[in-house]
PDB file of N, CA and C in Angstrom:
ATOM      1  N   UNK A   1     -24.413  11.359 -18.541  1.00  0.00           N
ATOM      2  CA  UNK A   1     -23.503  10.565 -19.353  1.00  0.00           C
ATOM      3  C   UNK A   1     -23.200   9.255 -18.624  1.00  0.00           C
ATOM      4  N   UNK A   2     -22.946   8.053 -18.940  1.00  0.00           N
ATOM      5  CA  UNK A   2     -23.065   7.085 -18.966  1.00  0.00           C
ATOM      6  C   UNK A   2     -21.838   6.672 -17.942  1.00  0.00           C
ATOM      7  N   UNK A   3     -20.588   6.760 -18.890  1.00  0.00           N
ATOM      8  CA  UNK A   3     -19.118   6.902 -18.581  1.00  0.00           C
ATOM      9  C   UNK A   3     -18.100   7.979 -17.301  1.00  0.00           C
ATOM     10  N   UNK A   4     -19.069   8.699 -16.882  1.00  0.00           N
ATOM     11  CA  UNK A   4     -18.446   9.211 -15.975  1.00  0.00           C
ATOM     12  C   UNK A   4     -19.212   8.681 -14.593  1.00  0.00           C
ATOM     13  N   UNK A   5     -17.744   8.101 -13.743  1.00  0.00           N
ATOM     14  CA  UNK A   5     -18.159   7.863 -12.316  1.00  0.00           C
ATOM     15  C   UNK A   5     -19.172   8.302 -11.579  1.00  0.00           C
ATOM     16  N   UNK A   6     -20.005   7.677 -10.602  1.00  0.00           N
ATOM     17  CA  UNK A   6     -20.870   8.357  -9.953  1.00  0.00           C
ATOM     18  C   UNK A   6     -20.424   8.475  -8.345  1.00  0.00           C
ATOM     19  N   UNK A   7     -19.828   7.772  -7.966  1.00  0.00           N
ATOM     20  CA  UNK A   7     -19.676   7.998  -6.369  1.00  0.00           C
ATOM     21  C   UNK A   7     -18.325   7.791  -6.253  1.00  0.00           C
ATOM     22  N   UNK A   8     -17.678   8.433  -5.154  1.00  0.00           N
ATOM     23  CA  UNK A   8     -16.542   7.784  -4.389  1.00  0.00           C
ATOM     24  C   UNK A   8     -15.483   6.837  -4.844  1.00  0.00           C
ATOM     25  N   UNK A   9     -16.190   5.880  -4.977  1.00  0.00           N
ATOM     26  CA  UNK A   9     -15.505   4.279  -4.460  1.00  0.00           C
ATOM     27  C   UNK A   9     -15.151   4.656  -6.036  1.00  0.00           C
ATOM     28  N   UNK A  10     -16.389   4.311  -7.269  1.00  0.00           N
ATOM     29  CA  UNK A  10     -16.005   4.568  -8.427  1.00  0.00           C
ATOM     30  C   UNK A  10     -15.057   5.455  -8.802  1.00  0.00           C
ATOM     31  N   UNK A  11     -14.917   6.306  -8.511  1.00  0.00           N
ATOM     32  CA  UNK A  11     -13.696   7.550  -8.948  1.00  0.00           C
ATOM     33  C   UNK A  11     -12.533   7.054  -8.460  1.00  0.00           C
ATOM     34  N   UNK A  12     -12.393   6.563  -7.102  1.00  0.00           N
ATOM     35  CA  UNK A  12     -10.939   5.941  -6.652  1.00  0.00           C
ATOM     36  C   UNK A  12     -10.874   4.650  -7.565  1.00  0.00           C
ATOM     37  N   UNK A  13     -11.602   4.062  -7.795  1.00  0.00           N
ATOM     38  CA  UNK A  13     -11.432   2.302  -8.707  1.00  0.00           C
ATOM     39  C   UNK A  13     -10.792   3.049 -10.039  1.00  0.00           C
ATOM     40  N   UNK A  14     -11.586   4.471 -10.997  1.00  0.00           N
ATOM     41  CA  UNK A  14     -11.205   4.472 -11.905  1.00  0.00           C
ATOM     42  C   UNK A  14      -9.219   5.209 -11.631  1.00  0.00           C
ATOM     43  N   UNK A  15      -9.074   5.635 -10.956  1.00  0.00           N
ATOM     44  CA  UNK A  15      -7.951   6.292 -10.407  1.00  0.00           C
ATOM     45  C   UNK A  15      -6.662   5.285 -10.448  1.00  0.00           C
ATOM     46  N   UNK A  16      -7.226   4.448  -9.314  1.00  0.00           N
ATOM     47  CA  UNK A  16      -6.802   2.987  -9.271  1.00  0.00           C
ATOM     48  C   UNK A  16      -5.908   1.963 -10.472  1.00  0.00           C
ATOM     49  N   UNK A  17      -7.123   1.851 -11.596  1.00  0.00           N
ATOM     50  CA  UNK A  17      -7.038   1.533 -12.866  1.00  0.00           C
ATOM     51  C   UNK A  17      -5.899   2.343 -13.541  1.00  0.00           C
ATOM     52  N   UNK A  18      -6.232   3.702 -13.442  1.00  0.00           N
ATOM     53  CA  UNK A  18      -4.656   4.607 -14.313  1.00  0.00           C
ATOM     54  C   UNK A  18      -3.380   3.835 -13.640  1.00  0.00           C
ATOM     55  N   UNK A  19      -3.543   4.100 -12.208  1.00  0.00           N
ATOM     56  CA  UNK A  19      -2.078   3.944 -11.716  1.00  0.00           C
ATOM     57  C   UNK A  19      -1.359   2.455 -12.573  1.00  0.00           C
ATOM     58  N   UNK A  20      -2.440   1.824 -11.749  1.00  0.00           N
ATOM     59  CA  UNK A  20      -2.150   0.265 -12.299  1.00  0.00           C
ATOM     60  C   UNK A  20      -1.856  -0.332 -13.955  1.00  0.00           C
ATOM     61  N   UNK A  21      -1.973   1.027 -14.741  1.00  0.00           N
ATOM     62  CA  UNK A  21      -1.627   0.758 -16.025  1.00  0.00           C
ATOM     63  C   UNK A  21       0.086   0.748 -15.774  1.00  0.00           C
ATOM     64  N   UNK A  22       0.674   1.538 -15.209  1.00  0.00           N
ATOM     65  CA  UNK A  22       1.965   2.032 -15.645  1.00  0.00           C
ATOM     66  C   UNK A  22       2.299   1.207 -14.116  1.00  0.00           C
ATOM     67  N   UNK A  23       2.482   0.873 -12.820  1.00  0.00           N
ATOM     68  CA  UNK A  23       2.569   0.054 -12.138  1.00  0.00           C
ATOM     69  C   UNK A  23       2.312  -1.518 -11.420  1.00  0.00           C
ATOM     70  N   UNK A  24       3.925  -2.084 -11.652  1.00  0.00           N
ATOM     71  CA  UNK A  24       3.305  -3.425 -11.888  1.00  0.00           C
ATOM     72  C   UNK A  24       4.075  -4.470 -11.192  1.00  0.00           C
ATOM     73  N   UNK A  25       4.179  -4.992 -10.047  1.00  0.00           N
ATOM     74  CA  UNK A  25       4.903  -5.862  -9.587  1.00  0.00           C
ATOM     75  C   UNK A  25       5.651  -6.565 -10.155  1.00  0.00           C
ATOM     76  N   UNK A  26       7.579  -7.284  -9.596  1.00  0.00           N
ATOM     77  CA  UNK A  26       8.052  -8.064 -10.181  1.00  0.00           C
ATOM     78  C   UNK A  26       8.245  -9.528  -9.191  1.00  0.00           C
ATOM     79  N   UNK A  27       9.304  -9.896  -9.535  1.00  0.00           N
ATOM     80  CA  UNK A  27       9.752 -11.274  -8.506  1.00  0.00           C
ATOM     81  C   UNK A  27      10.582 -10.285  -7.732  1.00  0.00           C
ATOM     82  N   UNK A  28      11.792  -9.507  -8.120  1.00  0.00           N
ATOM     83  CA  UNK A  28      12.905  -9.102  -7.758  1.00  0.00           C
ATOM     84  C   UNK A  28      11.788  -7.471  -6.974  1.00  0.00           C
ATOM     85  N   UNK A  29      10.982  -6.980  -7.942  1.00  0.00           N
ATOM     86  CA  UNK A  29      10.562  -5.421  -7.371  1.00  0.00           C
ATOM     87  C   UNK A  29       8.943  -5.729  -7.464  1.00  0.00           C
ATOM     88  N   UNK A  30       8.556  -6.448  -6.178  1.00  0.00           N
ATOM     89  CA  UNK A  30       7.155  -6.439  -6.064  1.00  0.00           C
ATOM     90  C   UNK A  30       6.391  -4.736  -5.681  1.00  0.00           C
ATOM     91  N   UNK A  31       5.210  -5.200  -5.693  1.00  0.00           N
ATOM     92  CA  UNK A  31       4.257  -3.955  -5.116  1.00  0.00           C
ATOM     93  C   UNK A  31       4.126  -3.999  -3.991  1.00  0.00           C
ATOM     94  N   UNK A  32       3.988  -2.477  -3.627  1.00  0.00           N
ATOM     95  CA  UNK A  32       3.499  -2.675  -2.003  1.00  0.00           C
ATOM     96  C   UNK A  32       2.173  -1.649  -2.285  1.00  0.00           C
ATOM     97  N   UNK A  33       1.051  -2.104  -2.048  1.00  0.00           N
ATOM     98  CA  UNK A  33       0.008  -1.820  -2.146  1.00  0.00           C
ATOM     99  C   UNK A  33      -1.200  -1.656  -1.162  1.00  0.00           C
ATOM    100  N   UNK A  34      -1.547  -0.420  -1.122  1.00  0.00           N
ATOM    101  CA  UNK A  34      -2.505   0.215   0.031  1.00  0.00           C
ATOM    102  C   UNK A  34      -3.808   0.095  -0.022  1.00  0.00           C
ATOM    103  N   UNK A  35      -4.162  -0.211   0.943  1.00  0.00           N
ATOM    104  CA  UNK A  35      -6.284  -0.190   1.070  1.00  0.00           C
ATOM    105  C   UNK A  35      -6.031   0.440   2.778  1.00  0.00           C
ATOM    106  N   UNK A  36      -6.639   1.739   2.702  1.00  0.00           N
ATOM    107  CA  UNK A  36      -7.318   2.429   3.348  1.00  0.00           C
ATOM    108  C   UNK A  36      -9.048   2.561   3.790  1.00  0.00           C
ATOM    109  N   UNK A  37      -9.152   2.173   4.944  1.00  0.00           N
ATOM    110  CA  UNK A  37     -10.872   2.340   4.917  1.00  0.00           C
ATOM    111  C   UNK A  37     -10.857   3.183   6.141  1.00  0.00           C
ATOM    112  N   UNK A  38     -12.137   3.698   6.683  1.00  0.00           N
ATOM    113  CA  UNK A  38     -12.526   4.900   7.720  1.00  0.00           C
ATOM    114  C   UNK A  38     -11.635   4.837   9.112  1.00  0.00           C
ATOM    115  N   UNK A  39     -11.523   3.607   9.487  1.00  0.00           N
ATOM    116  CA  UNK A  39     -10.444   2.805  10.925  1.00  0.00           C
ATOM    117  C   UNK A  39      -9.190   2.647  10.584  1.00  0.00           C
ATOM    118  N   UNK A  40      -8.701   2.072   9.457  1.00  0.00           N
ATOM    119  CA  UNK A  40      -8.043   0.753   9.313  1.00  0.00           C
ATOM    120  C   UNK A  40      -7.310   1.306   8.046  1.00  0.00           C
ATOM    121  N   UNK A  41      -5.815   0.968   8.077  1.00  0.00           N
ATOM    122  CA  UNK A  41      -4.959   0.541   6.636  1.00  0.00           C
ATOM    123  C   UNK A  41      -4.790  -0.529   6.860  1.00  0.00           C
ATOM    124  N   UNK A  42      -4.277  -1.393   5.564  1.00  0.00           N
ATOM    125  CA  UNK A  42      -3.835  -2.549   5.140  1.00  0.00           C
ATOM    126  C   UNK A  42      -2.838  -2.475   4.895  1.00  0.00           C
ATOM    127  N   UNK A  43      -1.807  -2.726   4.454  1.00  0.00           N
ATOM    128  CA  UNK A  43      -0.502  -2.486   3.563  1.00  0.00           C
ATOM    129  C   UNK A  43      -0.027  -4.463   3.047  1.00  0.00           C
ATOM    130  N   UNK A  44       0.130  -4.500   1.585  1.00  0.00           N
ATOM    131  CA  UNK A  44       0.462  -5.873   1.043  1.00  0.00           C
ATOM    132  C   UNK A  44       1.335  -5.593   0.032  1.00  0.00           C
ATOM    133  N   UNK A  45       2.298  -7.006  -0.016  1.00  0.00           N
ATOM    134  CA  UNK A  45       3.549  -6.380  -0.959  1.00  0.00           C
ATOM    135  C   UNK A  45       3.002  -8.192  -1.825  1.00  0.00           C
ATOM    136  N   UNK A  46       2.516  -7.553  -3.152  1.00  0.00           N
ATOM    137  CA  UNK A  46       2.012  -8.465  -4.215  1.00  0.00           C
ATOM    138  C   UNK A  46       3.433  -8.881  -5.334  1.00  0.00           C
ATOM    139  N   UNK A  47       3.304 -10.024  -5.981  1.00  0.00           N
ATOM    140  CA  UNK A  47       3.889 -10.326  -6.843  1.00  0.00           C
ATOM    141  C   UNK A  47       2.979 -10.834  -7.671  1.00  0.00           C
ATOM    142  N   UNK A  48       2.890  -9.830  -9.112  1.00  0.00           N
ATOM    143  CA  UNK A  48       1.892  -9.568  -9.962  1.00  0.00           C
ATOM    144  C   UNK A  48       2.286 -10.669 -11.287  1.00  0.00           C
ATOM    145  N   UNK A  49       3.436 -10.806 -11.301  1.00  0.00           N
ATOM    146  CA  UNK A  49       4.023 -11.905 -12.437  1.00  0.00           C
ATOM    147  C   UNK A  49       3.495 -13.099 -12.107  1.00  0.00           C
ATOM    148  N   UNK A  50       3.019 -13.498 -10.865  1.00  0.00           N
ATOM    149  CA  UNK A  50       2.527 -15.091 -10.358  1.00  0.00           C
ATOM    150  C   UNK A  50       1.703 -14.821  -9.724  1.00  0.00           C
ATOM    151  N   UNK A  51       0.618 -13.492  -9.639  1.00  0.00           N
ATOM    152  CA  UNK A  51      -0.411 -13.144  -9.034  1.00  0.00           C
ATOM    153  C   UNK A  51      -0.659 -13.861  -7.580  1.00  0.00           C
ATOM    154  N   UNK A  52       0.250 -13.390  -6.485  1.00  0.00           N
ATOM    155  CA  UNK A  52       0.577 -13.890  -5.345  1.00  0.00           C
ATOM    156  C   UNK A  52       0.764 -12.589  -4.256  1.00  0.00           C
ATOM    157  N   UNK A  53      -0.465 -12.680  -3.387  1.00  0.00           N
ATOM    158  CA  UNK A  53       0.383 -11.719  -2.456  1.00  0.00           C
ATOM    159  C   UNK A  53       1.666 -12.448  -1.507  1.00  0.00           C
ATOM    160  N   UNK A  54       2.461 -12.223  -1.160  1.00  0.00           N
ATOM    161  CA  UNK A  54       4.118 -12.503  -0.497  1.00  0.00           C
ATOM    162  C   UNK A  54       3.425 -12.126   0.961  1.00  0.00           C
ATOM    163  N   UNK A  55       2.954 -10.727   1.640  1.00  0.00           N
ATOM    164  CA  UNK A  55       2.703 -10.436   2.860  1.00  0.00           C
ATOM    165  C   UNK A  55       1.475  -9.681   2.597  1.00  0.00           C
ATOM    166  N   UNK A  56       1.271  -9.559   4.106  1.00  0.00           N
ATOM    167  CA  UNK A  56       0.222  -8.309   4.370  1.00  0.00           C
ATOM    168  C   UNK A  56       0.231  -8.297   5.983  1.00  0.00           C
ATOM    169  N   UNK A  57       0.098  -7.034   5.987  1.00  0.00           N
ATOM    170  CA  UNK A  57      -0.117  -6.075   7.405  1.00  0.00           C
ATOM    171  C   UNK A  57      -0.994  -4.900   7.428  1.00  0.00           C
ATOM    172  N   UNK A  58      -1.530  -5.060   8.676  1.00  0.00           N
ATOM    173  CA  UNK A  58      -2.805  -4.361   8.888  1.00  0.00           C
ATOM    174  C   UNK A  58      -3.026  -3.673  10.494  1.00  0.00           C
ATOM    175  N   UNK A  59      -3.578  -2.631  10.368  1.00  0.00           N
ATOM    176  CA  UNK A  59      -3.879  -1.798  11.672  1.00  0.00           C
ATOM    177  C   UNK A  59      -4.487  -2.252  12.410  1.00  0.00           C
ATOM    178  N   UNK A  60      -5.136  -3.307  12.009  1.00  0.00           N
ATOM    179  CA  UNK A  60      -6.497  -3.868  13.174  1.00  0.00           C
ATOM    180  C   UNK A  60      -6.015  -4.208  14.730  1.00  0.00           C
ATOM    181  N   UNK A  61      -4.496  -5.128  14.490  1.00  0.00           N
ATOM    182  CA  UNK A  61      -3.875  -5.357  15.659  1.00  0.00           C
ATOM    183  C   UNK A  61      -3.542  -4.421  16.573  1.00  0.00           C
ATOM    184  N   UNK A  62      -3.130  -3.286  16.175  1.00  0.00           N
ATOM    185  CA  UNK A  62      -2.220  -2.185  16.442  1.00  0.00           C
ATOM    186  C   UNK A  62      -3.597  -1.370  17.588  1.00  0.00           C
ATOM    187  N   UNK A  63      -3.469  -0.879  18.566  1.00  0.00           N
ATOM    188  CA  UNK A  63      -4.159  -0.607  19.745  1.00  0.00           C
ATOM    189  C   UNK A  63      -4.154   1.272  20.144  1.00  0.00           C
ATOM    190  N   UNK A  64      -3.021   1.620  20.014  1.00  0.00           N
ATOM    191  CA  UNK A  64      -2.835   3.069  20.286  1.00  0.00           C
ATOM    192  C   UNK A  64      -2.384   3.662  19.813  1.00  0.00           C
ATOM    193  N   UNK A  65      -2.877   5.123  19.969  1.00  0.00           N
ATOM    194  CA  UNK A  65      -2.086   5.718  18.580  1.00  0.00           C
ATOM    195  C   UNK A  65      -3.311   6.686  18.114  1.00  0.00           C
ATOM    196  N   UNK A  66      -2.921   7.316  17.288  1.00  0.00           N
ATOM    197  CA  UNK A  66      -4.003   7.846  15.903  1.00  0.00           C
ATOM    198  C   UNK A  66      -3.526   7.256  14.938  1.00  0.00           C
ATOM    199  N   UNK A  67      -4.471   7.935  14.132  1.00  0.00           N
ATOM    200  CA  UNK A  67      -4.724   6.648  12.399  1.00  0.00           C
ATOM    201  C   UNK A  67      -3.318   7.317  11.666  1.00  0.00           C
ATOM    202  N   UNK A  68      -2.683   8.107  11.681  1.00  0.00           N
ATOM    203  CA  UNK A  68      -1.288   8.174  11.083  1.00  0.00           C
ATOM    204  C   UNK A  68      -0.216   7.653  11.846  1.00  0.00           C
ATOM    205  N   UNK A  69      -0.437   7.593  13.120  1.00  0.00           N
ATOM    206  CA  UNK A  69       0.690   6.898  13.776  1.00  0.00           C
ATOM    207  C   UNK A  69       0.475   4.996  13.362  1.00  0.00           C
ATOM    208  N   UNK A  70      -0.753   4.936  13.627  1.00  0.00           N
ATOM    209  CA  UNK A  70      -0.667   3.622  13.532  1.00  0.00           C
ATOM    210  C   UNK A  70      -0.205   2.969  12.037  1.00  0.00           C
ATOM    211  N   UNK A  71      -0.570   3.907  10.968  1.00  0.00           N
ATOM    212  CA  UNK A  71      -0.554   3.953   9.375  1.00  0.00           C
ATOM    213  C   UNK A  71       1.211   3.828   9.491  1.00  0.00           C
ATOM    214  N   UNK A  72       1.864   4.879  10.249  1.00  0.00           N
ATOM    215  CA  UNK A  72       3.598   4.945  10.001  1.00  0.00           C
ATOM    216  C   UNK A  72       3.956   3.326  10.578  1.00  0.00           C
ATOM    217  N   UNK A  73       3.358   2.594  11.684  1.00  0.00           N
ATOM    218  CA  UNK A  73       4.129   1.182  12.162  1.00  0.00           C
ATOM    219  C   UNK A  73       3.615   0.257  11.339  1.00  0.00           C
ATOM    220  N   UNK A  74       2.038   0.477  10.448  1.00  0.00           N
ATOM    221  CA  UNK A  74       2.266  -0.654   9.371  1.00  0.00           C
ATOM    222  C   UNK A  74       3.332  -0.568   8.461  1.00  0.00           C
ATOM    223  N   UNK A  75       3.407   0.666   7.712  1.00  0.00           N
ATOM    224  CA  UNK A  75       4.667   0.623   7.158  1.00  0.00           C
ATOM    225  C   UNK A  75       6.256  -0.029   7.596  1.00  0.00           C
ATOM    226  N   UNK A  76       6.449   0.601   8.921  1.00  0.00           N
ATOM    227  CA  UNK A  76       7.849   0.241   9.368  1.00  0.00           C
ATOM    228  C   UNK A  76       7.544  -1.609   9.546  1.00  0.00           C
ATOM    229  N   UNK A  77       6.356  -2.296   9.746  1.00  0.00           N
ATOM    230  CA  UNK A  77       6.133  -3.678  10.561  1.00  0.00           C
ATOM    231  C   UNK A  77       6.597  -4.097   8.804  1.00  0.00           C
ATOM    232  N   UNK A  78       5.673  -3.568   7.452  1.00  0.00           N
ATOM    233  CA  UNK A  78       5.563  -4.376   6.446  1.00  0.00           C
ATOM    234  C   UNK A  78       7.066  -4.202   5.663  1.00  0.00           C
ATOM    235  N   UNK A  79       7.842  -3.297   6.162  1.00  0.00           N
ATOM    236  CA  UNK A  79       8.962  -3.415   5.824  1.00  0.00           C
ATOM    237  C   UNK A  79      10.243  -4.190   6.608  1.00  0.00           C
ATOM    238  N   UNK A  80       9.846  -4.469   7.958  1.00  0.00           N
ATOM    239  CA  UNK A  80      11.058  -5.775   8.524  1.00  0.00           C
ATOM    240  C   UNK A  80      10.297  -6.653   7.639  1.00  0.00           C
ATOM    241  N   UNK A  81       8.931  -7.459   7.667  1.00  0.00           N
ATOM    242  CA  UNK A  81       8.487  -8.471   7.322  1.00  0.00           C
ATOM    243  C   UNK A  81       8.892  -8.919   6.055  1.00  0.00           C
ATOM    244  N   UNK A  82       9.279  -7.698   4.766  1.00  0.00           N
ATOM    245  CA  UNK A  82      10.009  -7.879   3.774  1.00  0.00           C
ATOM    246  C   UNK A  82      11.280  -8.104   4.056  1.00  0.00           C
ATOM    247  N   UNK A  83      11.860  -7.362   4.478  1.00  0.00           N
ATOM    248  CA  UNK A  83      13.707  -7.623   4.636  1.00  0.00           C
ATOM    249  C   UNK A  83      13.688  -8.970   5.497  1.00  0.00           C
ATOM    250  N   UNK A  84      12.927  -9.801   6.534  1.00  0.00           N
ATOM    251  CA  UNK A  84      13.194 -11.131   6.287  1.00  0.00           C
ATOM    252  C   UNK A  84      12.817 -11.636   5.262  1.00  0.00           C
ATOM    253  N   UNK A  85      11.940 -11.670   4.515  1.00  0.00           N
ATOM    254  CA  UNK A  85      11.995 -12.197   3.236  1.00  0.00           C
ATOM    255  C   UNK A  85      12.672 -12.273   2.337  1.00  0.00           C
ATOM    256  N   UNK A  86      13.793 -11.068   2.112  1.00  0.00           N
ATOM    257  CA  UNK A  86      14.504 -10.914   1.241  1.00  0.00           C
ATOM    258  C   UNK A  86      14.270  -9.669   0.147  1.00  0.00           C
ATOM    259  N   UNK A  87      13.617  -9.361   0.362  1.00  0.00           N
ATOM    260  CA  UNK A  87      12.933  -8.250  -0.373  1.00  0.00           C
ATOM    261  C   UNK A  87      13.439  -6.613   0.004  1.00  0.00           C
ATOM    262  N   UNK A  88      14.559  -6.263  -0.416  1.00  0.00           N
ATOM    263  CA  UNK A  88      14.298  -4.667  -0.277  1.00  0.00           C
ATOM    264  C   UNK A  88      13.975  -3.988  -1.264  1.00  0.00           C
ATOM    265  N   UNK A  89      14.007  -3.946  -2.237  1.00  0.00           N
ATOM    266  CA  UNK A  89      12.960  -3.027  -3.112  1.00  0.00           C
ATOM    267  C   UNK A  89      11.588  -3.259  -3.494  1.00  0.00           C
ATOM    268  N   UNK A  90      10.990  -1.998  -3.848  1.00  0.00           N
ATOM    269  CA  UNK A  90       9.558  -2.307  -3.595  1.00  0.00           C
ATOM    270  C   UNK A  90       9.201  -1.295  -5.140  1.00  0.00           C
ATOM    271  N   UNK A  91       7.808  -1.284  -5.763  1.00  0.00           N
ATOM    272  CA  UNK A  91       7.138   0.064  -6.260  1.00  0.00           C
ATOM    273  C   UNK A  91       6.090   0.034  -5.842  1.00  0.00           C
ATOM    274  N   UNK A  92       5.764   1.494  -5.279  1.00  0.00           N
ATOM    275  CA  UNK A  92       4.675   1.914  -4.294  1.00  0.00           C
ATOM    276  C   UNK A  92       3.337   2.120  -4.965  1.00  0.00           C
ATOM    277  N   UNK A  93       2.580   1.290  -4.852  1.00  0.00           N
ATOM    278  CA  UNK A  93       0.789   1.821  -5.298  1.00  0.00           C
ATOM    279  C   UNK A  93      -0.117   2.160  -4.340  1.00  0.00           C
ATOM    280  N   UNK A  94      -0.203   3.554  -4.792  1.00  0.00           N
ATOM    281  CA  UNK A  94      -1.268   4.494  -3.826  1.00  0.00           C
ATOM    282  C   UNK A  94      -2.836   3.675  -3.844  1.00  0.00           C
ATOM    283  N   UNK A  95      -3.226   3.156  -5.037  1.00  0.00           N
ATOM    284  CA  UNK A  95      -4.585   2.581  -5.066  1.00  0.00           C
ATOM    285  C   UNK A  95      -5.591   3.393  -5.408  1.00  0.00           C
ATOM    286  N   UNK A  96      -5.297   4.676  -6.059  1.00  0.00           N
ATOM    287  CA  UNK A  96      -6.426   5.797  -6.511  1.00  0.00           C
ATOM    288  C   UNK A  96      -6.478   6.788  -5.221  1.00  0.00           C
ATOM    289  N   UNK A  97      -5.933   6.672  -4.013  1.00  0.00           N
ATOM    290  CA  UNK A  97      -5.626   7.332  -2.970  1.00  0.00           C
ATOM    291  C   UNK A  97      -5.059   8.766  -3.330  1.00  0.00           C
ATOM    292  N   UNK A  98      -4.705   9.767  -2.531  1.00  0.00           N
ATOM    293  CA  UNK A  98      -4.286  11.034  -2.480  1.00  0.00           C
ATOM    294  C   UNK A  98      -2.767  10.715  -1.909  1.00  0.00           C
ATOM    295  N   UNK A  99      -1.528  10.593  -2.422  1.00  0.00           N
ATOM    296  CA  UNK A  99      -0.615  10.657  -2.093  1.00  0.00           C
ATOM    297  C   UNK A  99      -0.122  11.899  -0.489  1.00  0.00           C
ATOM    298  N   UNK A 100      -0.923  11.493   0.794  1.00  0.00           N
ATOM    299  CA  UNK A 100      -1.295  12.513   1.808  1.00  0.00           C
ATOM    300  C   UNK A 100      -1.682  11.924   3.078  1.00  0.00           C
ATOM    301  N   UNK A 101      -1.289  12.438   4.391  1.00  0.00           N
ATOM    302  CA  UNK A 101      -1.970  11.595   5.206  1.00  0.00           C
ATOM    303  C   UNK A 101      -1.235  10.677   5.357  1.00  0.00           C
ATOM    304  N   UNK A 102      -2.427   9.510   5.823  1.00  0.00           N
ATOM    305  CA  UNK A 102      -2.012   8.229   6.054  1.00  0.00           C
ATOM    306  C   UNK A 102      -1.376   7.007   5.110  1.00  0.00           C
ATOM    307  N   UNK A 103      -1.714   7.589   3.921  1.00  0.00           N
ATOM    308  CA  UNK A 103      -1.028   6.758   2.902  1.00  0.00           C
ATOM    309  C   UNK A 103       0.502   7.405   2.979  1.00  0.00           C
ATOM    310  N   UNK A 104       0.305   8.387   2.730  1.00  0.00           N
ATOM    311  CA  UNK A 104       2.050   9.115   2.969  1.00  0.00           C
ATOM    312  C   UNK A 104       2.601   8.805   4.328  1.00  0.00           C
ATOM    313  N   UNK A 105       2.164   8.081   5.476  1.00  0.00           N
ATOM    314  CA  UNK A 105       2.815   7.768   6.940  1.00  0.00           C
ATOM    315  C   UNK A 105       3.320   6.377   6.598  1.00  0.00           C
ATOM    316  N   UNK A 106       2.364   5.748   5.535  1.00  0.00           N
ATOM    317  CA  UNK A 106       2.808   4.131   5.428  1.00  0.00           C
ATOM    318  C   UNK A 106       4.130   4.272   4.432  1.00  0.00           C
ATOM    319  N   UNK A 107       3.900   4.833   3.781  1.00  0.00           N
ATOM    320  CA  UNK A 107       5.393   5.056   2.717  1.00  0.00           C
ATOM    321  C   UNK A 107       6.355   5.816   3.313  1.00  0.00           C
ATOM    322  N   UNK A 108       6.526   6.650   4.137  1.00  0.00           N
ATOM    323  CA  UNK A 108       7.136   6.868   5.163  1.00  0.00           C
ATOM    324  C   UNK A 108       7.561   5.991   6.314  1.00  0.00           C
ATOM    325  N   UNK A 109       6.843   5.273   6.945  1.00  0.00           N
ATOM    326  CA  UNK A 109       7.351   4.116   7.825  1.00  0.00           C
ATOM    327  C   UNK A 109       7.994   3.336   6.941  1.00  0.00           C
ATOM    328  N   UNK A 110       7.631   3.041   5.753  1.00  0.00           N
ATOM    329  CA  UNK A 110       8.118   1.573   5.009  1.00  0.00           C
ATOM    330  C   UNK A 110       9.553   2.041   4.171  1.00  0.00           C
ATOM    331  N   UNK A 111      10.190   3.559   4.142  1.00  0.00           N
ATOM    332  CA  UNK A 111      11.042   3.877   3.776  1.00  0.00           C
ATOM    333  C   UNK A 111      11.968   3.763   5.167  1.00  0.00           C
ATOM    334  N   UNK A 112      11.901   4.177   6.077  1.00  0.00           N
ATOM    335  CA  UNK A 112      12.422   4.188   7.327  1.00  0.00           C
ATOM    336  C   UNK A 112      12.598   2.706   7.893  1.00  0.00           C
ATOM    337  N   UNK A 113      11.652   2.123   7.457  1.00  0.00           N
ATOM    338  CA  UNK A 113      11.965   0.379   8.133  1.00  0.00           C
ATOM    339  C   UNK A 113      13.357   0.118   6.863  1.00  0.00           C
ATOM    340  N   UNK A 114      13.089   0.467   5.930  1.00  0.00           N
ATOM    341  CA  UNK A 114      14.479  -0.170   5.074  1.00  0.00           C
ATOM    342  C   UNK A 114      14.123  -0.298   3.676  1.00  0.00           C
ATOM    343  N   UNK A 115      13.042  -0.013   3.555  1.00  0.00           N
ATOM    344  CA  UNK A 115      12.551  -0.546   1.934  1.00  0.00           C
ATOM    345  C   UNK A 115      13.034   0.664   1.045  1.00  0.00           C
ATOM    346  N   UNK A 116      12.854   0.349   0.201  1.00  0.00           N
ATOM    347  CA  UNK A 116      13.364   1.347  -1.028  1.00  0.00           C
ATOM    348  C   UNK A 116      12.416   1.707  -2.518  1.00  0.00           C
ATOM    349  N   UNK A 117      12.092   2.653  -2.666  1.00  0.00           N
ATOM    350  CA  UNK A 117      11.037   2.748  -3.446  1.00  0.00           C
ATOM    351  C   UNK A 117      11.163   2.898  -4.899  1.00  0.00           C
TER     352      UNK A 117
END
């Protein structure tokens, strides 16, 4: 069949797509939005009304640790970086991800830095 995903990446994009129907950045309640790859999270807090990312933070810097520890200080880093901005509320997009893990350490750090979901 034509219509059903064939690999990976496709199944998370179509996943992706659901979430992103019903989740949607504002001015006042942007997104904070995850990309996970084999090393590395990302974490970016988008404003979807003026199609603008505001920040982004990423593991690459970050040196020690395992991949959930380092996943919990992007969270806690991308949440001061908001509260100077002005920003404490957020709505959280997994990205077709498994709400688990390292995506659950970044929403965890980023609740603990101050943000609010």
């Amino acid at each position: 069949m034509p219509g059903i995903p064939k690999t990976r990446e496709q199944q998370r994009y179509r996943r992706h797509l659901r979430v992103r129907k019903k989740v949607a950045g504002t001015a006042d309640r942007p997104r904070l939005v995850i990309f996970r790859s084999l090393k590395h999270i990302t974490a970016q807090i988008v404003d979807d009304t003026s199609g603008r990312t505001l920040m982004t933070v990423s593991s690459t810097d970050l040196t020690s640790g395992k991949k959930t520890e380092k996943s919990a200080e992007v969270g806690k880093r991308i949440a001061a970086r908001a509260k100077d901005a002005g920003i404490t509320r957020v709505v959280f997009d997994r990205a077709g991800y498994k709400y688990h893990g390292r995506v659950k350490a970044v929403a965890d750090g980023a609740r603990e830095g101050g943000l609010e979901f």
